[in-house]
Protein backbone atom coordinates (compact mmCIF):
# COMPACT_ATOMS: atom_id res chain seq x y z
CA UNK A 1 116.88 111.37 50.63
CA UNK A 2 117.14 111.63 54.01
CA UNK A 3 117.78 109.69 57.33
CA UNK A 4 114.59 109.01 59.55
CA UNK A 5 116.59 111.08 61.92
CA UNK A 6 117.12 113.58 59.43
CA UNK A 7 113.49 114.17 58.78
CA UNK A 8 112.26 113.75 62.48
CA UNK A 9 114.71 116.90 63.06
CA UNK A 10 113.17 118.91 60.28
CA UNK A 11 109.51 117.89 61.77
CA UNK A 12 110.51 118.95 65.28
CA UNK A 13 112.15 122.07 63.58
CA UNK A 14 108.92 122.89 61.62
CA UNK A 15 106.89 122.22 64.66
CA UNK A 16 108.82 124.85 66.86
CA UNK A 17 109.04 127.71 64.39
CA UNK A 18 105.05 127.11 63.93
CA UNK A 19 104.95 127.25 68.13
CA UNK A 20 102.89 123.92 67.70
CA UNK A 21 106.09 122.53 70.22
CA UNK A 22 105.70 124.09 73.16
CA UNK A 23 102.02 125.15 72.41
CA UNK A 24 100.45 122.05 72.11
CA UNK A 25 99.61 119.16 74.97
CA UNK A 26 100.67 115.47 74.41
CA UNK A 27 96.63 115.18 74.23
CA UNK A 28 96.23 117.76 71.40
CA UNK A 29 99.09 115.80 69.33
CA UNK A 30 97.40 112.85 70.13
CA UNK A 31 93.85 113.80 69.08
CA UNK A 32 95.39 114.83 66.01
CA UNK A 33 97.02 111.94 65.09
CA UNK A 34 93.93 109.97 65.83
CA UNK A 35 91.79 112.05 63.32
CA UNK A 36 94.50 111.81 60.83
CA UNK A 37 94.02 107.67 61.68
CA UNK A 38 90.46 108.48 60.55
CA UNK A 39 91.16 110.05 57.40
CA UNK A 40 93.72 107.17 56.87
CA UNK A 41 90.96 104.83 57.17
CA UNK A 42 88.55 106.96 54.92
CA UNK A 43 91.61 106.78 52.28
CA UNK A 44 91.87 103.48 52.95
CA UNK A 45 88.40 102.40 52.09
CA UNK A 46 88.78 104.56 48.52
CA UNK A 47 91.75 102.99 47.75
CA UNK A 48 93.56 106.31 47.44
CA UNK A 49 97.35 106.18 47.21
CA UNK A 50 98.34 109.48 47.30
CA UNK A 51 95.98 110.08 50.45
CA UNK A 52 96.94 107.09 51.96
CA UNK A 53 100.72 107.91 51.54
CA UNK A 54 99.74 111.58 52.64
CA UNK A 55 97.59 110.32 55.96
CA UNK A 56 100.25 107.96 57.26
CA UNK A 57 102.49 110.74 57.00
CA UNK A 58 100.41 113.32 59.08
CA UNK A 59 99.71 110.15 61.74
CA UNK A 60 103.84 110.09 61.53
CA UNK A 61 104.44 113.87 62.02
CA UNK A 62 101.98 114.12 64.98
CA UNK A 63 103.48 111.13 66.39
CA UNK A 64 106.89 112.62 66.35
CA UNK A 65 105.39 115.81 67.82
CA UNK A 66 103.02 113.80 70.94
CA UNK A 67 106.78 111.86 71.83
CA UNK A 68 108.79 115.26 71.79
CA UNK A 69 105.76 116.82 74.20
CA UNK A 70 106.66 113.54 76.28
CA UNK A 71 110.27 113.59 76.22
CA UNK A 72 110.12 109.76 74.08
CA UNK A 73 112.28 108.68 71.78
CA UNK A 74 110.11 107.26 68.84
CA UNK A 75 112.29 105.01 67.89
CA UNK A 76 112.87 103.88 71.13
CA UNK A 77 109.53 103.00 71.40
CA UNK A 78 109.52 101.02 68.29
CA UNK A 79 112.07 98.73 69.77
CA UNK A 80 110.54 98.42 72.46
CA UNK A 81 107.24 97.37 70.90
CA UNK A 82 109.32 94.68 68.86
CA UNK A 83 110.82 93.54 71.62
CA UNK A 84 108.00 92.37 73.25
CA UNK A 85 106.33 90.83 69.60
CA UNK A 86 109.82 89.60 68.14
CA UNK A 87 109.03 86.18 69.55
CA UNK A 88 105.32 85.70 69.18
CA UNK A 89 104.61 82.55 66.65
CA UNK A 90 101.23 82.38 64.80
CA UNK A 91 99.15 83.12 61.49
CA UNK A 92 97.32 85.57 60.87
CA UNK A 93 93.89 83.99 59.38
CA UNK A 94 91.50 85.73 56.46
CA UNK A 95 89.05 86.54 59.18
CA UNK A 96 91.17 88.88 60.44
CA UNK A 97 92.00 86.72 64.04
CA UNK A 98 95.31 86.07 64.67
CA UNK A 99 96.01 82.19 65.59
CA UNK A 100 98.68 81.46 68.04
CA UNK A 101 100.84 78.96 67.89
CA UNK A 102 100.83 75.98 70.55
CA UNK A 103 103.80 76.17 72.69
């Protein structure tokens, strides 16, 4: 089992001995992960675990790769994003639109 540390390390690892890190552009890493979103989706609409599981990984890896091109901390950046939706009160409604709540 390991750490999400751990396996970010092992990623960024696997990505230099392949020469993806420093080959590749924030924008290829990027492109990636957004076709990887698309086969998500695709898995998604078949109900496919195991492709599901195995998209949101790729989305992950390339991810990890776009924020070491940018010199980001990934989790950094989720705490950031949570910090700025931590507070936010509403429902989410069956229709998909999210409902806020009066202040």
């Amino acid at each position: 089992v390991y750490t999400y540390r751990e396996v970010e390390m092992e990623i960024l690892r696997w990505a230099e001995a392949r020469r993806i890190i420093p080959n590749a552009t924030p924008l290829s890493q990027l492109l990636k992960a957004v076709s990887e979103m698309g086969e998500l989706a695709d898995a998604e609409g078949k109900q496919d675990l195991p492709a599901i599981k195995d998209a949101v990984g790729d989305v992950l890896v390339c991810l990890i790769n776009y924020c070491a091109l940018r010199d980001l901390d990934m989790v950094e950046c989720l705490v950031g994003a949570y910090e700025q939706i931590k507070d936010r009160r509403g429902t989410l409604m069956p229709d998909g639109t999210f409902v806020k709540e009066a202040a």
